[in-house]
Each structure stands twice: as C-alpha cells, then as structure tokens.
C-alpha atoms as a PDB file:
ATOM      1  CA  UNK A   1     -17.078 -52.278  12.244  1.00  0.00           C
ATOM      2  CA  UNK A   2     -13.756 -50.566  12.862  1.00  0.00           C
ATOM      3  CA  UNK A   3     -12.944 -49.760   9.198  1.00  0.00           C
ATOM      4  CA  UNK A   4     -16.502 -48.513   9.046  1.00  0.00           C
ATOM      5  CA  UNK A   5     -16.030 -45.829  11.748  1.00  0.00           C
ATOM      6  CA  UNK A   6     -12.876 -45.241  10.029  1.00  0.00           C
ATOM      7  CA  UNK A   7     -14.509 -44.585   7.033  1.00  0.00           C
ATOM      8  CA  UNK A   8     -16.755 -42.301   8.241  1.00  0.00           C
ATOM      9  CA  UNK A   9     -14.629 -40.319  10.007  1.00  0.00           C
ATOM     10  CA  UNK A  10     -12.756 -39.399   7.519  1.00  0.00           C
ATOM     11  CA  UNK A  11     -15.916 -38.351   5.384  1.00  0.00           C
ATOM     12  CA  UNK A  12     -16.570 -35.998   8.226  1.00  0.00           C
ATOM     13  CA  UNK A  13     -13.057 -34.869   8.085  1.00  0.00           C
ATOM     14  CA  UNK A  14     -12.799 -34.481   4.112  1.00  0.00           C
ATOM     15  CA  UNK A  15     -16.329 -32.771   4.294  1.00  0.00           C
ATOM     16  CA  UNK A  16     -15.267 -30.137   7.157  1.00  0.00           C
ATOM     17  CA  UNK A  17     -12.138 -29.765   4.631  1.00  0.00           C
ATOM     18  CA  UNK A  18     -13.635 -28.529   1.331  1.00  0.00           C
ATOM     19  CA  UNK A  19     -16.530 -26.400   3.611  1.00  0.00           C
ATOM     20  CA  UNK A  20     -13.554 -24.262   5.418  1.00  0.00           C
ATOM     21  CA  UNK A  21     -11.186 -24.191   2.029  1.00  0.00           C
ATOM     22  CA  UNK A  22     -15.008 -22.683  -0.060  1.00  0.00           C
ATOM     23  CA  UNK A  23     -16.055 -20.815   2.888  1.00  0.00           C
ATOM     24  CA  UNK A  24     -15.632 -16.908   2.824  1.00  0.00           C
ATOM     25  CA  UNK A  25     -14.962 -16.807  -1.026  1.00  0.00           C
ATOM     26  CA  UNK A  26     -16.666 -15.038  -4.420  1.00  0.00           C
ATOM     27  CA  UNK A  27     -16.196 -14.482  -7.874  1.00  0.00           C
ATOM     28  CA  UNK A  28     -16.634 -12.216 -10.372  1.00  0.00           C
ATOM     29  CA  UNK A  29     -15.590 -11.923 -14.309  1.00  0.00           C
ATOM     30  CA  UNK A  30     -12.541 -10.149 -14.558  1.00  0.00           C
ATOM     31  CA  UNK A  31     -13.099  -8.269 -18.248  1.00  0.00           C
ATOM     32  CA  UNK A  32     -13.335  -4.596 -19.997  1.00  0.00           C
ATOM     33  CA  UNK A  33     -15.288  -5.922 -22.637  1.00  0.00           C
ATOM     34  CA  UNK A  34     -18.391  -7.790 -22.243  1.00  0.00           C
ATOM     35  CA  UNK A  35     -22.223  -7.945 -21.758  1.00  0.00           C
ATOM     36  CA  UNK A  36     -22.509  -5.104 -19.070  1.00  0.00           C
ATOM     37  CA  UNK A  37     -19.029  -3.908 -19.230  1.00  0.00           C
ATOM     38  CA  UNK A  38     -17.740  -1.334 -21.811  1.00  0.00           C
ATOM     39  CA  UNK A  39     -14.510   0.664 -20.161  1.00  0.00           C
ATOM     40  CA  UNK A  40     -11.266   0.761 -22.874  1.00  0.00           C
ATOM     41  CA  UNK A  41      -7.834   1.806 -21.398  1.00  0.00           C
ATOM     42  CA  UNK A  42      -5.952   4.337 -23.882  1.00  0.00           C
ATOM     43  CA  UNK A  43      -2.276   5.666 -23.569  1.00  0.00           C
ATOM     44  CA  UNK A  44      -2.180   9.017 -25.578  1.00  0.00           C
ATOM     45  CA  UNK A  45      -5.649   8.589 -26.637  1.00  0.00           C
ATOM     46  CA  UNK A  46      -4.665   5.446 -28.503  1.00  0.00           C
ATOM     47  CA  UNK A  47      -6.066   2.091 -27.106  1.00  0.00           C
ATOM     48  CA  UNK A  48      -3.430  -0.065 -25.788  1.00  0.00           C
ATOM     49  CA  UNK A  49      -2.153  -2.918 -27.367  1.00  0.00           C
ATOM     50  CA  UNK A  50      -1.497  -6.959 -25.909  1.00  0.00           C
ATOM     51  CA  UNK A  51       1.573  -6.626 -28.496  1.00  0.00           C
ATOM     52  CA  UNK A  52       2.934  -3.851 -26.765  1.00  0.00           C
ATOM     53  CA  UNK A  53       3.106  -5.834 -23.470  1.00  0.00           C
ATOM     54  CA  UNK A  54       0.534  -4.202 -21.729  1.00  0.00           C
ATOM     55  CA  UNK A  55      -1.073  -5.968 -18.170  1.00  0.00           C
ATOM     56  CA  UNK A  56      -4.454  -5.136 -16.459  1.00  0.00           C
ATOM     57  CA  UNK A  57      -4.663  -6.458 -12.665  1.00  0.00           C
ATOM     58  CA  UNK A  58      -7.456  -6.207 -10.159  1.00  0.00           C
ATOM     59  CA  UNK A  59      -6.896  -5.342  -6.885  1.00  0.00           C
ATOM     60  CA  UNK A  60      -9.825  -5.454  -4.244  1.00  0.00           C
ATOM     61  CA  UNK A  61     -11.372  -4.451  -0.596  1.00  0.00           C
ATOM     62  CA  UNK A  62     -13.691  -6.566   1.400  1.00  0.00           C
ATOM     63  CA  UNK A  63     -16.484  -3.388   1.786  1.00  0.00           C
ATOM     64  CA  UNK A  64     -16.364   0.049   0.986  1.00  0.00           C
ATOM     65  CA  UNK A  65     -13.003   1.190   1.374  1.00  0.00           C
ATOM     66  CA  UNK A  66     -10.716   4.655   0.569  1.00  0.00           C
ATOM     67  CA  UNK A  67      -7.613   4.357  -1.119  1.00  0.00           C
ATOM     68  CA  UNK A  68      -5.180   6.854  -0.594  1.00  0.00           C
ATOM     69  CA  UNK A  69      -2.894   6.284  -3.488  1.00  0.00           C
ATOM     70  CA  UNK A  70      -6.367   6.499  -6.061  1.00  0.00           C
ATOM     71  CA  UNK A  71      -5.406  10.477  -6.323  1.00  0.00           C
ATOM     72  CA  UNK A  72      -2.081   9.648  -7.724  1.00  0.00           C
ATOM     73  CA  UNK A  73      -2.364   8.640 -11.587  1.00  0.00           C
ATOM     74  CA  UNK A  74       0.679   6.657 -10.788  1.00  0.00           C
ATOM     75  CA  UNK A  75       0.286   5.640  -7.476  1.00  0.00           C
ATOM     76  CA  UNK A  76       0.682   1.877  -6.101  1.00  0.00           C
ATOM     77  CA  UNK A  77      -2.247   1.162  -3.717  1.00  0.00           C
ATOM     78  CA  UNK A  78      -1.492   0.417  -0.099  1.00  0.00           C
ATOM     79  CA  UNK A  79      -5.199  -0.757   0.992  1.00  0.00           C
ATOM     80  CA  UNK A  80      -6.041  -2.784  -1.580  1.00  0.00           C
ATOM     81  CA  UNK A  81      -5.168  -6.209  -2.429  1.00  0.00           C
ATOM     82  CA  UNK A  82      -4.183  -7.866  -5.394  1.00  0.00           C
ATOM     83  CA  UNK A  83      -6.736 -11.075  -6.627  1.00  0.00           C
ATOM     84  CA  UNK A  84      -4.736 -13.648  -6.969  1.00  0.00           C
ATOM     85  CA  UNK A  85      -4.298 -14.516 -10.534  1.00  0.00           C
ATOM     86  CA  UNK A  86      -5.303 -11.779 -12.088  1.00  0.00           C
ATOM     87  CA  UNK A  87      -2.882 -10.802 -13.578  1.00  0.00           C
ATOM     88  CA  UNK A  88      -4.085 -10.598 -17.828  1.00  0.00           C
ATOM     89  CA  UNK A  89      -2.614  -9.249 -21.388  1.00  0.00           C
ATOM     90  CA  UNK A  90      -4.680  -7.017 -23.478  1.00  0.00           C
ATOM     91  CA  UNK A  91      -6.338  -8.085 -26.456  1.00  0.00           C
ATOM     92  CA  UNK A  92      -4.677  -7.034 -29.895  1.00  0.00           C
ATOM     93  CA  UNK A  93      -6.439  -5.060 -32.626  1.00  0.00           C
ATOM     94  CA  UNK A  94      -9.040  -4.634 -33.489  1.00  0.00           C
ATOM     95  CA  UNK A  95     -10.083  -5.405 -29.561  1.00  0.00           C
ATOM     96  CA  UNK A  96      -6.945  -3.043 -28.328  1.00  0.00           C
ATOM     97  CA  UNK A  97      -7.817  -1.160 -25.433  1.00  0.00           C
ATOM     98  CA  UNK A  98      -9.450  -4.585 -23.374  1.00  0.00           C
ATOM     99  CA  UNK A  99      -8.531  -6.761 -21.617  1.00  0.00           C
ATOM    100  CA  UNK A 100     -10.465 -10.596 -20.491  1.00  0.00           C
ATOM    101  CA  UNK A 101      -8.907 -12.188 -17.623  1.00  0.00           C
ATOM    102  CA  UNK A 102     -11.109 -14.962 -16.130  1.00  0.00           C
ATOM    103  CA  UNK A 103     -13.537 -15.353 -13.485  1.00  0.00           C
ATOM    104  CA  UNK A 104     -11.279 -14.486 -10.222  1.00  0.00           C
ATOM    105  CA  UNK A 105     -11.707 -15.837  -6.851  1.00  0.00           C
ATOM    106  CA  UNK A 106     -12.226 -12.740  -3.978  1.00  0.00           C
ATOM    107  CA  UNK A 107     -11.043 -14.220  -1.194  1.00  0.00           C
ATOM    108  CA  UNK A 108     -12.691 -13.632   2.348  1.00  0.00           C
ATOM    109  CA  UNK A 109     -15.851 -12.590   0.711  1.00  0.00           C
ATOM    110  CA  UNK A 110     -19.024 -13.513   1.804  1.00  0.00           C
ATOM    111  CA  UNK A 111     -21.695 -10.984   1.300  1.00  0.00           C
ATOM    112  CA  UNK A 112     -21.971  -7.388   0.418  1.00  0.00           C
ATOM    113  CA  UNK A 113     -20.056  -4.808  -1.358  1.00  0.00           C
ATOM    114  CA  UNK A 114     -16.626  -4.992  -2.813  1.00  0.00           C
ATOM    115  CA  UNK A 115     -14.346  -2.020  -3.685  1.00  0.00           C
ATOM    116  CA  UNK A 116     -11.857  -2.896  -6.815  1.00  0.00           C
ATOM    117  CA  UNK A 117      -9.835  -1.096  -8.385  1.00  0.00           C
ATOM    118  CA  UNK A 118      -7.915  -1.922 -12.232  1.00  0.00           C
ATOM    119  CA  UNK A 119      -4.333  -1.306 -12.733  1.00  0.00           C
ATOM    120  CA  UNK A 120      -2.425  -1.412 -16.112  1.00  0.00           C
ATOM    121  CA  UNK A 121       1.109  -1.306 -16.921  1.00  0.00           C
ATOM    122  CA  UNK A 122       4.339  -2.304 -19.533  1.00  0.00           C
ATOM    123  CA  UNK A 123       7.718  -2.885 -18.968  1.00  0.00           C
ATOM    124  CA  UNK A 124       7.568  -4.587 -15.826  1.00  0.00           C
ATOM    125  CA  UNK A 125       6.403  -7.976 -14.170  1.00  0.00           C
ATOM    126  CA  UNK A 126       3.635  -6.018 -11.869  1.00  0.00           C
ATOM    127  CA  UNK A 127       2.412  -2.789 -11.126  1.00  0.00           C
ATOM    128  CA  UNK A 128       5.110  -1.458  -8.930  1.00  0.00           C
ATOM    129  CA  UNK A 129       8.208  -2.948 -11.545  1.00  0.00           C
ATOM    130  CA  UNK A 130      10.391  -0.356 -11.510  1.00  0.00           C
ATOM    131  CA  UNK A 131      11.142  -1.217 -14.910  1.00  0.00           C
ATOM    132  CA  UNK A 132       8.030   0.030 -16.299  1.00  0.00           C
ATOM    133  CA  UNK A 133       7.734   3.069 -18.817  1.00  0.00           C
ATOM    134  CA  UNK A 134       3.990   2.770 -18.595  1.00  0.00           C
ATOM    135  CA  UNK A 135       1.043   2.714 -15.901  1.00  0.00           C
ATOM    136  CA  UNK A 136      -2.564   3.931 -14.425  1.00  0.00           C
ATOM    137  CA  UNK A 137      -5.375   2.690 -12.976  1.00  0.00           C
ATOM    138  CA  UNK A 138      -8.945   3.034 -13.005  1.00  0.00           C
ATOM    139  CA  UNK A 139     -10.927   4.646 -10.553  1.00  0.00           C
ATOM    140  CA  UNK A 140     -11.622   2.938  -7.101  1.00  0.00           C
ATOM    141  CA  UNK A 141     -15.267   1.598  -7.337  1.00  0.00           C
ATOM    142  CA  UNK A 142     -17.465  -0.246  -5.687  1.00  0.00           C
ATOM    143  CA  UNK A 143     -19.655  -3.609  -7.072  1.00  0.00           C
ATOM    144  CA  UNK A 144     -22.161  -5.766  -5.837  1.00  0.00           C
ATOM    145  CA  UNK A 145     -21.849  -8.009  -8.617  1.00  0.00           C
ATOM    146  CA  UNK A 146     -19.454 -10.921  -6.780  1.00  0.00           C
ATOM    147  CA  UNK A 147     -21.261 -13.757  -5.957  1.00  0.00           C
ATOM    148  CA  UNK A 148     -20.490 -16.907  -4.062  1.00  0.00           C
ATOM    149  CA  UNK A 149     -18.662 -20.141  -5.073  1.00  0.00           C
ATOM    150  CA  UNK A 150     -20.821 -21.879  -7.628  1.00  0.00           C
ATOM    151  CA  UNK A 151     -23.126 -19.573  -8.766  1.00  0.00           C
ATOM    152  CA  UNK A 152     -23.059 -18.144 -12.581  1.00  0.00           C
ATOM    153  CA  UNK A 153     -20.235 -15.541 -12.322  1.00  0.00           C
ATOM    154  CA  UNK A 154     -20.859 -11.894 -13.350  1.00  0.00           C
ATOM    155  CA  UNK A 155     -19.204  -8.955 -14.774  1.00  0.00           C
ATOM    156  CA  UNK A 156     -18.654  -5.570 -13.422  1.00  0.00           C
ATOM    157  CA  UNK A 157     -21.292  -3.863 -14.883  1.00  0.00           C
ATOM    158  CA  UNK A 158     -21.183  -0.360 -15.550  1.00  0.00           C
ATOM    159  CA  UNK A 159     -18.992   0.442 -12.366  1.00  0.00           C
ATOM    160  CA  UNK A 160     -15.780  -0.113 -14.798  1.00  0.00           C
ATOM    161  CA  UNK A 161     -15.369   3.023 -16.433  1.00  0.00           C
ATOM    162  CA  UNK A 162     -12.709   4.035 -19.069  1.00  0.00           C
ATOM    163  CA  UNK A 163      -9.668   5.087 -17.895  1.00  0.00           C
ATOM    164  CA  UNK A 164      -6.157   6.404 -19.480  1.00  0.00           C
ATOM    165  CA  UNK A 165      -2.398   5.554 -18.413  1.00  0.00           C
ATOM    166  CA  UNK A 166       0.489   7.480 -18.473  1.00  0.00           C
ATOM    167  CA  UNK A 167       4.243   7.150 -18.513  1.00  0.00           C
ATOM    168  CA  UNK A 168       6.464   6.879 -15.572  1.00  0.00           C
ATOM    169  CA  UNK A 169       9.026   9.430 -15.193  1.00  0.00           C
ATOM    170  CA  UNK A 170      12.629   8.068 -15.507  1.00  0.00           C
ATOM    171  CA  UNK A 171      14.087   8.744 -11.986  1.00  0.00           C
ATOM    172  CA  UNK A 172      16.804  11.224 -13.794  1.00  0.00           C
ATOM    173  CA  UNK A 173      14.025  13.357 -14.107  1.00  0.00           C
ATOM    174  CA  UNK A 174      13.335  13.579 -10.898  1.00  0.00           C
ATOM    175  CA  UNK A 175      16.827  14.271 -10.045  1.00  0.00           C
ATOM    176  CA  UNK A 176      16.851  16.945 -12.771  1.00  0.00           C
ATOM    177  CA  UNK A 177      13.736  18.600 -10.877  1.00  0.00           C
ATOM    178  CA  UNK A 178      15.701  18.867  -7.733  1.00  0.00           C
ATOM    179  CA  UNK A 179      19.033  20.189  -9.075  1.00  0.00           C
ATOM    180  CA  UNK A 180      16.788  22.642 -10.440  1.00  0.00           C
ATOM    181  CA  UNK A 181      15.143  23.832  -7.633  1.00  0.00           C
ATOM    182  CA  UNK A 182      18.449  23.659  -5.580  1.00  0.00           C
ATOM    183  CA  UNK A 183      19.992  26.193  -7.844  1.00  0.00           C
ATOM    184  CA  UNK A 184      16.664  28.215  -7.594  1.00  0.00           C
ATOM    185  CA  UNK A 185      17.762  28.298  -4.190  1.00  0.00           C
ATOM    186  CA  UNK A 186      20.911  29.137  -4.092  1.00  0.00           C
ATOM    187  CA  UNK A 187      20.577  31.768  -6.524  1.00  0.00           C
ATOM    188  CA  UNK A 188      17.619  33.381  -4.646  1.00  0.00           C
ATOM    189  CA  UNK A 189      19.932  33.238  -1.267  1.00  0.00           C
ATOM    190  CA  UNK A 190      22.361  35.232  -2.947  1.00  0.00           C
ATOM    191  CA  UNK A 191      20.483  38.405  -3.743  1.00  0.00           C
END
C-alpha cells in the first residue's frame, strides 16, 4: 500500500514536472530558404558565403514590439532576445546567401504574435564580437506562424524579407573622424 502511494505520488510529481518545463513555449523553423520563405542576405550585392564564416541568429519579442537599434544597419538590439540555439552557418554555393538553422524553441510563448528579427555577421563568435569585419540584420517583423510544443513546425512565411550587411568600421576610423572634426574646430576658432 505504502509503495503504491509512493508510486503515485511521484507520477503526480513527474507529470506536474514536464507540464511546467512545456508550458509557455513555441516553435518555429528557423530558415531563409524554404516552402514559404525566400529572403537571401548579400554583402556588396554578392550572396554570402558559409565558407566565408558567415552566422545568421534570431532574436525575438513575446508581441508586437519596437526596437530601437532596427534604424541602425549596425546596431545590436537591446529589446529583443536571442533564441537560444540559434545560432546557424550559411549554406555554400550554389545555396550562398541562406541560411537553415532548425526548428527553435520561443520561450514564454503561448499564443499570439511574435516580433523577430535576423542578424548576420563574420569575424566574431556573436553579433556584438568586436572582432567582426561584417554585420546587418533584417528588418524587425512580426509572425504568427509559431506554434506550440508538438505541433508540425512552420516557417516564416513571407515576413522574412531580403536584407544586405555591411562592414563594421575599424574603431581607427572613428578616431580619424574625430581628429578631423577637432581640427575643423580649432581652425574655425581661429579666424
């Protein structure tokens, strides 16, 4: 009798477990290239290349969400989140320019609209690697495609669009800019 109850409550326990760990999550197909979902990444008008070290990443929003940094074509979002293993090469020739990650996990999601938002790079481990010599990201955008735990997983659709990279100034550049304008300056306070 005892090592029945036992038994059972640890059922009830293991059950309550996996509910709570596959409550308040969705997927969705992480891809460029697919069924529904057509959007090839270019640096210089030439599609980028897996052999060249190039990354994509997805980055999400629970809802419909602004992100300030989505001006910027270099700019590291502060809102958004990255999906946990996202993190994919880029296919080679002749499919340069896309990338296929796997179905990702959105965590907290449990109904509604998702913003996401695609960042590329090289050089670097992630986005924000100093190190890189190479980055952009797509335009925020918003899907309804994620779906829960268990269902057949989806792709973006047609909310992926193309988008182009660019490189990342070294910071000597930068410190160029302002020697420049500091002798602008100066010069101009002289007359």
């Amino acid at each position: 009798m005892k090592k029945t109850i036992v038994t059972s409550v640890m059922g009830v326990i293991a059950s309550a477990a996996m509910v709570g760990s596959s409550y308040g999550q969705g997927q969705i197909q992480f891809l460029s290239y697919g069924l529904t979902t057509d959007a090839i990444v270019t640096y210089n008008g030439v599609p980028v290349s897996g052999s060249a070290g190039y990354q994509a990443a997805l980055y999400y929003a629970l809802g419909t969400v602004a992100e300030p940094s989505a001006s910027d074509p270099l700019g590291v979002p502060s809102v958004l989140q990255l999906v946990p293993g996202s993190v994919t090469p880029f296919f080679n020739a002749p499919l340069a320019g896309y990338f296929q990650g796997s179905a990702v996990t959105i965590p907290g999601f449990t109904a509604g609209l998702v913003t996401f938002e695609v960042l590329a790079w090289t050089g670097g481990n992630s986005y924000g690697d100093p190190l890189n010599t190479v980055r952009g990201h797509s335009t925020v955008f918003q899907s309804d495609q994620v779906v829960a735990l268990g269902l057949p997983v989806k792709e973006f659709g047609s909310a992926l669009q193309v988008f182009a990279i660019q490189a990342v100034p070294e910071p000597s550049t930068f410190a160029l800019i302002g020697l420049g304008i500091g002798a602008l300056l100066c010069f101009r306070r002289r007359k």
